[in-house]
Protein backbone atom coordinates (compact mmCIF):
# COMPACT_ATOMS: atom_id res chain seq x y z
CA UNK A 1 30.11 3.57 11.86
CA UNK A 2 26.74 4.36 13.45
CA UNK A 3 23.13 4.39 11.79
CA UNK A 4 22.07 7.60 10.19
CA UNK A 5 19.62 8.89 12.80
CA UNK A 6 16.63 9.49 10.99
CA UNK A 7 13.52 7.07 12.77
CA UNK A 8 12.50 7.78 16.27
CA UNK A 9 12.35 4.29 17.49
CA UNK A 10 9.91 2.11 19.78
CA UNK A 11 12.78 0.40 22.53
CA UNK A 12 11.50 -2.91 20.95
CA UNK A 13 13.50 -4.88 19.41
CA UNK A 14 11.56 -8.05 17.29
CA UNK A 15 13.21 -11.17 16.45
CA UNK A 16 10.66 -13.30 15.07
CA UNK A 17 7.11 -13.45 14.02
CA UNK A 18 4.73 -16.09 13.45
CA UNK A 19 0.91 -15.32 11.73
CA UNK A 20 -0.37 -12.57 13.45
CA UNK A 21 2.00 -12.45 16.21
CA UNK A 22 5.75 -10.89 17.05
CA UNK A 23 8.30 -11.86 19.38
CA UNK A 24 10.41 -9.74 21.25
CA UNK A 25 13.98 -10.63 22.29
CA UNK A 26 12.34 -10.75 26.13
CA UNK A 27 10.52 -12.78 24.90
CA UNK A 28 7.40 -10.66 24.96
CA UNK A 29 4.31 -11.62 22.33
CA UNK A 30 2.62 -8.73 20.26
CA UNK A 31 -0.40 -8.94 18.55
CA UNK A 32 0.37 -7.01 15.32
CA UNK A 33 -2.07 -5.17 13.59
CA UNK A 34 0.17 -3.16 11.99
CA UNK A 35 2.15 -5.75 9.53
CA UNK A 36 4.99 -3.58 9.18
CA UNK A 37 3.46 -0.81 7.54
CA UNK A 38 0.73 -3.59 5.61
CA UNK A 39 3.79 -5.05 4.01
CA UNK A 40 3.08 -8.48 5.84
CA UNK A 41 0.13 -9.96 3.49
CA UNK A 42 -0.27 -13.39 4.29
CA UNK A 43 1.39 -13.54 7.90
CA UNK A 44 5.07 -13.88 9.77
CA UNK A 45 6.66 -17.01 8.55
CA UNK A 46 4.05 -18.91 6.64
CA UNK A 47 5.60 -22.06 5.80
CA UNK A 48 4.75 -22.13 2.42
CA UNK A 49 6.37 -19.06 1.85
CA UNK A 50 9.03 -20.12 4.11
CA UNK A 51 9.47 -23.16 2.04
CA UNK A 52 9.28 -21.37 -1.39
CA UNK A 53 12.09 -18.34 -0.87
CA UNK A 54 14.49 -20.80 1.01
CA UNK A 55 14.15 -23.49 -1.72
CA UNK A 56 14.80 -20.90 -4.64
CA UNK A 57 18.05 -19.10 -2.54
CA UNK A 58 19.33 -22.27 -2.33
CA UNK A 59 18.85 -23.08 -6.27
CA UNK A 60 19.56 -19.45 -7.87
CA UNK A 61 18.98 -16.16 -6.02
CA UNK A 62 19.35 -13.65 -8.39
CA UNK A 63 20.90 -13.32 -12.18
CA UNK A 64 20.27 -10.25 -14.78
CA UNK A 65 17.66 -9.15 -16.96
CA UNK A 66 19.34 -10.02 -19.62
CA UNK A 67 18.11 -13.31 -19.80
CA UNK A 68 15.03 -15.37 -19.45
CA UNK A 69 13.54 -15.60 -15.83
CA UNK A 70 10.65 -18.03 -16.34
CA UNK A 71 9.41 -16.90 -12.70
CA UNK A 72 8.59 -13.08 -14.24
CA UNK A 73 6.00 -15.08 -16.96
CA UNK A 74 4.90 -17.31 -14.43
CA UNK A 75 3.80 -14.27 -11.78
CA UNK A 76 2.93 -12.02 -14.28
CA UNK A 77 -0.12 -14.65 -15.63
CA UNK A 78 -1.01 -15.11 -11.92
CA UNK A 79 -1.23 -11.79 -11.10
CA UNK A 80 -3.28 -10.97 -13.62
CA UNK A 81 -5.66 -13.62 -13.08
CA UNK A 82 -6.12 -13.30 -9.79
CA UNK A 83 -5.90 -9.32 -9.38
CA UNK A 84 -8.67 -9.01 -12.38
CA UNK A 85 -6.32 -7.74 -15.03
CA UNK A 86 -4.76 -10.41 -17.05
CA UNK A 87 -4.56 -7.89 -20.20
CA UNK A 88 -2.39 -5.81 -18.72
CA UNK A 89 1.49 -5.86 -19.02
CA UNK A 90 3.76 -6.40 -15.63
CA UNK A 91 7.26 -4.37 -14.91
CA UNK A 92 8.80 -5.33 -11.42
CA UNK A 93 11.13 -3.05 -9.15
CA UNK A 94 12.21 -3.16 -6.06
CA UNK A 95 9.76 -0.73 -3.98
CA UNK A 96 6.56 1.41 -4.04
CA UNK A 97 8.42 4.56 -5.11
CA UNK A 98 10.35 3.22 -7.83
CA UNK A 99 6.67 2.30 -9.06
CA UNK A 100 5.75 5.59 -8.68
CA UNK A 101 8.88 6.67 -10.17
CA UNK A 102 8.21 4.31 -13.50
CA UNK A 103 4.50 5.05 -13.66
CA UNK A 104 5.15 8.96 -13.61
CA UNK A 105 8.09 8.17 -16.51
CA UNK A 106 6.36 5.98 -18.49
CA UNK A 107 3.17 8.52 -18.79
CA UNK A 108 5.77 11.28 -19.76
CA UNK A 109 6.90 8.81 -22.46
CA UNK A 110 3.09 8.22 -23.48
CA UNK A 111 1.78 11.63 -24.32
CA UNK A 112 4.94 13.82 -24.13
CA UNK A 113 3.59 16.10 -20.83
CA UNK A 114 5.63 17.48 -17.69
CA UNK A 115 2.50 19.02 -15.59
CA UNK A 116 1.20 16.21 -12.85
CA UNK A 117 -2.10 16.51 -11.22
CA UNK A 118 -1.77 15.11 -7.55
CA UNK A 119 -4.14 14.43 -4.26
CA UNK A 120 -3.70 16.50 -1.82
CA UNK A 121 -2.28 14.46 1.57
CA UNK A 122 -1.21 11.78 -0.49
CA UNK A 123 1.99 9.57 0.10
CA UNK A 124 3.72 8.22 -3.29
CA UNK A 125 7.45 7.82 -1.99
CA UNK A 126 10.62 9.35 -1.40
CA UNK A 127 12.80 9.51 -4.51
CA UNK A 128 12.56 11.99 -6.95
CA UNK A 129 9.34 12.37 -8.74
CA UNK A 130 6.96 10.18 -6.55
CA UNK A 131 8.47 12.58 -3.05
CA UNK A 132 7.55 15.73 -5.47
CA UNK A 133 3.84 14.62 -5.84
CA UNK A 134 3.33 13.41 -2.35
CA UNK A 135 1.86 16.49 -0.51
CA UNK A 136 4.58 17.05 2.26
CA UNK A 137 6.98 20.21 1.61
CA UNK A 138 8.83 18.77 5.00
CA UNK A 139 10.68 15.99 2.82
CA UNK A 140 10.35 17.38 -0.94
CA UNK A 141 14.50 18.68 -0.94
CA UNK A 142 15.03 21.56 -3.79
CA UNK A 143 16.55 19.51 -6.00
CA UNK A 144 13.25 17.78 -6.23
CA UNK A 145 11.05 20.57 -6.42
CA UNK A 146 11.58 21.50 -10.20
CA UNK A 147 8.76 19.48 -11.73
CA UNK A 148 5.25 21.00 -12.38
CA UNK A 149 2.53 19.57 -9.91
CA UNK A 150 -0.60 20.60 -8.62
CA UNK A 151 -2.35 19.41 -5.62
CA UNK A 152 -6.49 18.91 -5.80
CA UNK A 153 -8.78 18.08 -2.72
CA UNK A 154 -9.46 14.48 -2.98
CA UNK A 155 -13.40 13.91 -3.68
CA UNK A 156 -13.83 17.91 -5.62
CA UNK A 157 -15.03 17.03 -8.59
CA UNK A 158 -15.21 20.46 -9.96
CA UNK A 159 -11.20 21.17 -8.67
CA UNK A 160 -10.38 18.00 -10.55
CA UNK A 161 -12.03 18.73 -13.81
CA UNK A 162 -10.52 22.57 -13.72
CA UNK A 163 -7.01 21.24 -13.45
CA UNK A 164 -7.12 18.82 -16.18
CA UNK A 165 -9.32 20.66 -18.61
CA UNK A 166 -6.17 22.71 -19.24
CA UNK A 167 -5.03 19.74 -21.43
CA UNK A 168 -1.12 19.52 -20.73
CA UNK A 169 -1.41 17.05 -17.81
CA UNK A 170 0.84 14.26 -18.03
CA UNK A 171 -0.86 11.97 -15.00
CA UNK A 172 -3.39 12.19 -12.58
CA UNK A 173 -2.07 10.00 -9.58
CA UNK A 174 -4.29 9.32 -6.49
CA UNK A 175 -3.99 5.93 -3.77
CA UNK A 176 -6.71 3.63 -3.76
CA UNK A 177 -7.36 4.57 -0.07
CA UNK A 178 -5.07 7.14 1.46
CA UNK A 179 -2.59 5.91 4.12
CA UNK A 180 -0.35 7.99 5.93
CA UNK A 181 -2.83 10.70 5.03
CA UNK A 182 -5.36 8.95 7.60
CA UNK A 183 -7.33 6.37 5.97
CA UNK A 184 -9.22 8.86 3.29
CA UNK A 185 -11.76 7.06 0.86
CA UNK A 186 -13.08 8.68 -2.32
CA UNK A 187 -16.18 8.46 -3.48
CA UNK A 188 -17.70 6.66 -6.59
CA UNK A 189 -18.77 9.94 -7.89
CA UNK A 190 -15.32 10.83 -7.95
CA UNK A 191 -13.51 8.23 -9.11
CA UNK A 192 -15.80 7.77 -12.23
CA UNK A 193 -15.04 11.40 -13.04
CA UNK A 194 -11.37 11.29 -13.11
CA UNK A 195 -11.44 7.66 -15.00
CA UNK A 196 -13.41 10.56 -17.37
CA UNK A 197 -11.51 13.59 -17.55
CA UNK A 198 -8.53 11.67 -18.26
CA UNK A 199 -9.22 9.67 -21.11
CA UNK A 200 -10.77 12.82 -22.61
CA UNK A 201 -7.79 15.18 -22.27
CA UNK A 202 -5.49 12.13 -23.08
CA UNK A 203 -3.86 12.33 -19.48
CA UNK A 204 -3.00 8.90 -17.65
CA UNK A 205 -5.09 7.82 -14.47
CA UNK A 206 -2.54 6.40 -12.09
CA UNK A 207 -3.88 4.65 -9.03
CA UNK A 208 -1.02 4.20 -6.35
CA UNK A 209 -2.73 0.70 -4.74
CA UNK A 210 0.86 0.23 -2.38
CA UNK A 211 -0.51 0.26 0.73
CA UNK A 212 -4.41 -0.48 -0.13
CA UNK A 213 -3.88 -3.42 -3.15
CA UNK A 214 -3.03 -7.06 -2.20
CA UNK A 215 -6.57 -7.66 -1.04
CA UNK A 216 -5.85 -5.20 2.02
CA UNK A 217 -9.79 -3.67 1.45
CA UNK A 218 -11.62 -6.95 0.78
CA UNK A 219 -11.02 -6.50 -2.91
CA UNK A 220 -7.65 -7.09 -4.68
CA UNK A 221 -7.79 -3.31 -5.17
CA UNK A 222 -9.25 -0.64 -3.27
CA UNK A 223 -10.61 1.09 -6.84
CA UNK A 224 -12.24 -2.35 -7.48
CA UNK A 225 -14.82 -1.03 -5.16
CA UNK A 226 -15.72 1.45 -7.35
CA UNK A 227 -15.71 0.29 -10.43
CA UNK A 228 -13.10 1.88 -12.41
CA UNK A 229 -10.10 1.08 -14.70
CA UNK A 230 -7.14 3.12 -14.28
CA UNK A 231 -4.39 3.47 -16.85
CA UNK A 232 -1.40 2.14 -14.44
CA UNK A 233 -1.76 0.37 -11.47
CA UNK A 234 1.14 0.64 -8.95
CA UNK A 235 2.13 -1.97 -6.33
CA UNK A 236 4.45 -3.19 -3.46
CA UNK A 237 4.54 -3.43 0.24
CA UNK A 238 2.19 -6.69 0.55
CA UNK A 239 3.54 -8.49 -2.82
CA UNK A 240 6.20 -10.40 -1.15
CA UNK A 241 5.52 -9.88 2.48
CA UNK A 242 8.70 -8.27 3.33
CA UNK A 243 10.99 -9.15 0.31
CA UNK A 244 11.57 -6.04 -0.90
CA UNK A 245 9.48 -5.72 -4.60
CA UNK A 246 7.12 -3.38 -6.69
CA UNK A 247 5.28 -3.71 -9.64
CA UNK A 248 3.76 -1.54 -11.99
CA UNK A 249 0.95 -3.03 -14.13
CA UNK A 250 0.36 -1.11 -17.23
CA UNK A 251 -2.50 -1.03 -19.74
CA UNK A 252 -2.43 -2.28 -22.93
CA UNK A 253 -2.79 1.22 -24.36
CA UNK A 254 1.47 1.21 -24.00
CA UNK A 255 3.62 0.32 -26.06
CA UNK A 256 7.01 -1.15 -24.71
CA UNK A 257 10.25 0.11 -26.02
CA UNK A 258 13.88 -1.80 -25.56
CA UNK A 259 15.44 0.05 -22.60
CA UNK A 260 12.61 2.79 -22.21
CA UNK A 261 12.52 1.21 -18.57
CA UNK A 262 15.09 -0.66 -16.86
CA UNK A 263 15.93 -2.16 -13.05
CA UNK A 264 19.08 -3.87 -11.73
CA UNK A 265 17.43 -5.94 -9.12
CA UNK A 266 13.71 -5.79 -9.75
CA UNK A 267 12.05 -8.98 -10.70
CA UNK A 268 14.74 -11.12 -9.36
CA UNK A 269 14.81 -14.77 -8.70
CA UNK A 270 14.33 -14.16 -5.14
CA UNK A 271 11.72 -12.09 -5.42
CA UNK A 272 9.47 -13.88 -7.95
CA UNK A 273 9.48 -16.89 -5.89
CA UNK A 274 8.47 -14.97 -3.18
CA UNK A 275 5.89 -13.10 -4.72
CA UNK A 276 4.49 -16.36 -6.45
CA UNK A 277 4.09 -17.88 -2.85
CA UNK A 278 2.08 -14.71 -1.81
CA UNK A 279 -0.53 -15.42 -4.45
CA UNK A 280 -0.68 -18.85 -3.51
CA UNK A 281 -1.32 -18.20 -0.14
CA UNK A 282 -3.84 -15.51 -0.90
CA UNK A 283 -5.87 -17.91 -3.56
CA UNK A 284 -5.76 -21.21 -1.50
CA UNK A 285 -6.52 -19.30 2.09
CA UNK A 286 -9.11 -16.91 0.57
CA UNK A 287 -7.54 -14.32 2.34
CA UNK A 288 -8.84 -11.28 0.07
CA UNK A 289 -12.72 -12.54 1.04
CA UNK A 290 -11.41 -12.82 4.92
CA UNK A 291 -10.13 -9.01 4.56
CA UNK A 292 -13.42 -8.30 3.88
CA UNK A 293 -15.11 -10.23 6.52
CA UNK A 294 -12.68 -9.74 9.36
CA UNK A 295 -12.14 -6.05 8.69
CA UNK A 296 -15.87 -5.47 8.40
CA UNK A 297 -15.97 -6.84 11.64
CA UNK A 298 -13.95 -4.94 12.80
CA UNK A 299 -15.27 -1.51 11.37
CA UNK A 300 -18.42 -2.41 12.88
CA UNK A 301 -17.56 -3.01 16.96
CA UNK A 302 -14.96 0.41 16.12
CA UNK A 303 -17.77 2.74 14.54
CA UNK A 304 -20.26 1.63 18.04
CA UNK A 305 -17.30 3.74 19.71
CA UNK A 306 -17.64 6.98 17.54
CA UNK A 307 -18.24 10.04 19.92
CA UNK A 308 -17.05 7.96 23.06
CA UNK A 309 -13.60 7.78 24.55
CA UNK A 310 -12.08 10.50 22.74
CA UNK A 311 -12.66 9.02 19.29
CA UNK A 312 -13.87 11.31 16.83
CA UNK A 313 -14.66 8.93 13.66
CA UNK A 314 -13.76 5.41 12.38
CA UNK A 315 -12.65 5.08 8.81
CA UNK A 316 -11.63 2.07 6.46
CA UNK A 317 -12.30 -0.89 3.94
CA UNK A 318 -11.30 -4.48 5.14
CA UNK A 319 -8.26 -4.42 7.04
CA UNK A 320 -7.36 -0.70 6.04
CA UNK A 321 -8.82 0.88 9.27
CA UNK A 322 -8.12 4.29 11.11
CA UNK A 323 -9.27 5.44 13.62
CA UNK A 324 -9.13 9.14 14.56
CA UNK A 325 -9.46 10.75 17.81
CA UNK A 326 -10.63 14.51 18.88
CA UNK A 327 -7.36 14.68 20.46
CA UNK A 328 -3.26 13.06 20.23
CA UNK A 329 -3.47 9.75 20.14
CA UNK A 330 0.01 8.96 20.71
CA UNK A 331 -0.32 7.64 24.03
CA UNK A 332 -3.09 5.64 23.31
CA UNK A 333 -0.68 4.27 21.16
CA UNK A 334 2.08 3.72 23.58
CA UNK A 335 0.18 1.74 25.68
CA UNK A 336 -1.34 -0.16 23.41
CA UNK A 337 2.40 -1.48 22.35
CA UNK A 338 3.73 -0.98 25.75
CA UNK A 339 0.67 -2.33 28.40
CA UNK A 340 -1.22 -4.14 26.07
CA UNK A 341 1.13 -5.51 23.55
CA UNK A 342 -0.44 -4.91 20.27
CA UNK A 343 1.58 -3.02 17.33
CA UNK A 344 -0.58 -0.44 15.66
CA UNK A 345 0.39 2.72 12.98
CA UNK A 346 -0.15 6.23 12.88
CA UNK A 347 -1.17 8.62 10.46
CA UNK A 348 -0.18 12.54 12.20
CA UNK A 349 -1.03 12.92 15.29
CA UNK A 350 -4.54 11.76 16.01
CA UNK A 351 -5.15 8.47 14.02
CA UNK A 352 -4.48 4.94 14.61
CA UNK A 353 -3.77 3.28 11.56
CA UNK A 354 -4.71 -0.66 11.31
CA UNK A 355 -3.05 -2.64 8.59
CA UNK A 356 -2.56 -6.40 9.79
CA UNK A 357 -1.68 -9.37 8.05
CA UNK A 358 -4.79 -10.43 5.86
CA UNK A 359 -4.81 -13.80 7.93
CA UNK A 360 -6.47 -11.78 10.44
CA UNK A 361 -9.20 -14.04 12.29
CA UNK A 362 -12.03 -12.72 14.00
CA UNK A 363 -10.71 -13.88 17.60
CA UNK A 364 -7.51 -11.98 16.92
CA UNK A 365 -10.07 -8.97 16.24
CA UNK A 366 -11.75 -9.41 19.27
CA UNK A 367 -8.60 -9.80 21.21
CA UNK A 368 -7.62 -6.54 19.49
CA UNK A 369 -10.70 -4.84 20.74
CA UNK A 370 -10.79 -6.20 24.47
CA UNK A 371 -6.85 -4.47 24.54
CA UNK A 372 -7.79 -1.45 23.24
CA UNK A 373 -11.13 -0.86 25.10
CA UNK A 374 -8.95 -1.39 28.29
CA UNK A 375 -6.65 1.24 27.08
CA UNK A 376 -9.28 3.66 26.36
CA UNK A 377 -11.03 2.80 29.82
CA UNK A 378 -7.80 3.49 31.41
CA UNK A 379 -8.00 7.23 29.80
C-alpha cells in the first residue's frame, strides 16, 4: 500500500524538534516559524510536557466516556480561568473541524435554523458542515453542498446586518484572525456589530479561534482584542501542541442534553494530560504576554519593509504574522527553507504566513529577520 497522494511535499524529512528549532534526518537545523501550521504552542519537546503525556501513557491512555475522567474537570476549570471564561461549559474532540462541526450542530439544536451566515475566505475544516462554510468551492464535494450558507465580506457592516436581518440564521461563524485566507483582521466596528445583530435576531455568534486562540495574538483570543463575547468559542491546533484535540467552549445560554453531542476519542486520557501541560507551560512561562511582545517586535522591523523588496503589506497580531508580496512568493519561500533554513507557511500564492511556537524569543526574531533580509537581497 502507498500513501494517498494528496500533499505536495517539501523533500524534508524532520525527525525531531526541540523549542524553536527542527532537525532534519541530515542532520540539518531549521528555525521554525511555522509550528506546524501554529499547532506547536509552547515549543518541540518541552520537558514538562514531555514528562506529563509519557507519565499518563504509561498509567492509562485512553478509556470511554462513559465514565468519570477527572482530567476533563480538571482542564475544563483551567481553561476557563486562564482563557477568561470560566462560566462557560467545555466539550472536547479530536480536531478543529469536528469543533466546527459541533458548534454548527449544537446552534441548529439551539434555535431550530438551517441558513448559516459565513466570512468570505474563511477556513473552518474539511468534514461536512465546517468544509461547506469555508469559502473554497475547490474542496466543498456535492454531497456537502446541500446546506444553506451565505458568504459576507469580512469588515461590511451593512452586508452583515442585511443577511441576518432576514431572521432564519442559525450561526454567524467568522475566525478570530483569518489564516489560510492571509492573515485578515476585522475591525472593532465590526465585531461589535455582529456580537449585535445576533443576539437580536436570536442567531449564534461563533468565533472559530483554531488557528488564532492559545495566546497566538498576545491575547488568549484574537476577539479578546476587541472586546466581544461570542456565543461558542471553537478551539484546537495549539491546545496540545501536536496531540491531536479540539474543544468547543459554549455559553451558558445552552442547555446540555444526554447524547445531543457525543465523541469516541475526544477528551481522552492522553489528551487531557497533554492539554493540562500546555496551560501550565503557557501560565508559568507567560508565554501569551511574550506573543505579544515578540510578535510586536516582529511586526514592527517587517512593516519598515512595506513597499521595498517586493513586499506589498505586513499584517498580524503577536505571532500571527503575514506577510504579502506584490508578486509569488513561493520562492522566497523555498529558499528561505532550502538556503536559509527557516520553516515558514503560506496563505495562496503571495503571503508568508508566520505562526511559531509562542516561546518565540526576540533573538530567534532577529535571526528570523537577518535570514530573510538575505533572501530578499538575493532577489
Amino acid at each position: 500500500m502507498k500513501l494517498f497522494d494528496v500533499y505536495p511535499l517539501f523533500d524534508v524529512n524532520i525527525v525531531k524538534g526541540k523549542g524553536c528549532r527542527t532537525y532534519d534526518d541530515k542532520g540539518n537545523e531549521y528555525l521554525d516559524l511555522y509550528g506546524g501550521h501554529a499547532v506547536i504552542s509552547v515549543g518541540h519537546a518541552h520537558p514538562h510536557y514531555v514528562e506529563a503525556v509519557s507519565t499518563q501513557v504509561a498509567q492509562l491512555g485512553f478509556y470511554s466516556n462513559s465514565v468519570i475522567n477527572t482530567l476533563q474537570q480538571d482542564l475544563a476549570k483551567k481553561l476557563g480561568e486562564i482563557c477568561g471564561y470560566p462560566d462557560y461549559q467545555l466539550f472536547l474532540i479530536n480536531s478543529g473541524a469536528e469543533a466546527n462541526e459541533n458548534a454548527l450542530k449544537l446552534s441548529s439544536f439551539f434555535n431550530g435554523r438551517r441558513k448559516i451566515v459565513a466570512v468570505q475566505k474563511a477556513f473552518h475544516g474539511r468534514t461536512s458542515a465546517a468544509v461547506r462554510v469555508t469559502d473554497n468551492p475547490k474542496i466543498i464535494a456535492p454531497i456537502n453542498d446541500n446546506l444553506p450558507v451565505e458568504y459576507v465580506p469580512l469588515n461590511d457592516i451593512e452586508a452583515m446586518k442585511k443577511s441576518l436581518s432576514s431572521g432564519d440564521v442559525c450561526a454567524l461563524i467568522m475566525e478570530g484572525v483569518q489564516g489560510v485566507g492571509g492573515i485578515q483582521i476585522s475591525t472593532k466596528e465590526y465585531l461589535s456589530a455582529v456580537r449585535e445583530e445576533c443576539s437580536k435576531h436570536n442567531t449564534v455568534f461563533i468565533m472559530d479561534e483554531i488557528q488564532s486562540g492559545y495566546g497566538r495574538t498576545g491575547k488568549f483570543f484574537a476577539h479578546q482584542h476587541f472586546g466581544v463575547s461570542p456565543d461558542i468559542i471553537t478551539v484546537a491546533k495549539g491546545i496540545a501542541n501536536g496531540f491531536p484535540m479540539g474543544g468547543v467552549l459554549i455559553s451558558p445560554k445552552f442547555t446540555p442534553v444526554y447524547g445531543q453531542l457525543g465523541t469516541t476519542f475526544g477528551g481522552n486520557h492522553l489528551a487531557c494530560a497533554a492539554a493540562l501541560a500546555v496551560l501550565d507551560i503557557i501560565k508559568e512561562e507567560k508565554l501569551v504576554e511574550n506573543a505579544a511582545k515578540v510578535g510586536g517586535f516582529l511586526l514592527s522591523e517587517l512593516k519598515k519593509m512595506q513597499g521595498t523588496k517586493g513586499i506589498k503589506e505586513v499584517r498580524g497580531l503577536g505571532l500571527m504574522i503575514g506577510i504579502e508580496f506584490e508578486e509569488s512568493a513561493k520562492e522566497i519561500r523555498r529558499q528561505l527553507l532550502f538556503d536559509e533554513k527557516v520553516f515558514t507557511g503560506a496563505s495562496g500564492e503571495k503571503v508568508i504566513r508566520l505562526l511559531p511556537p509562542l516561546c518565540l524569543s526576540i533573538e530567534d526574531a532577529k535571526l528570523f529577520l537577518e535570514r530573510f533580509s538575505s533572501v530578499l537581497n538575493k532577489a
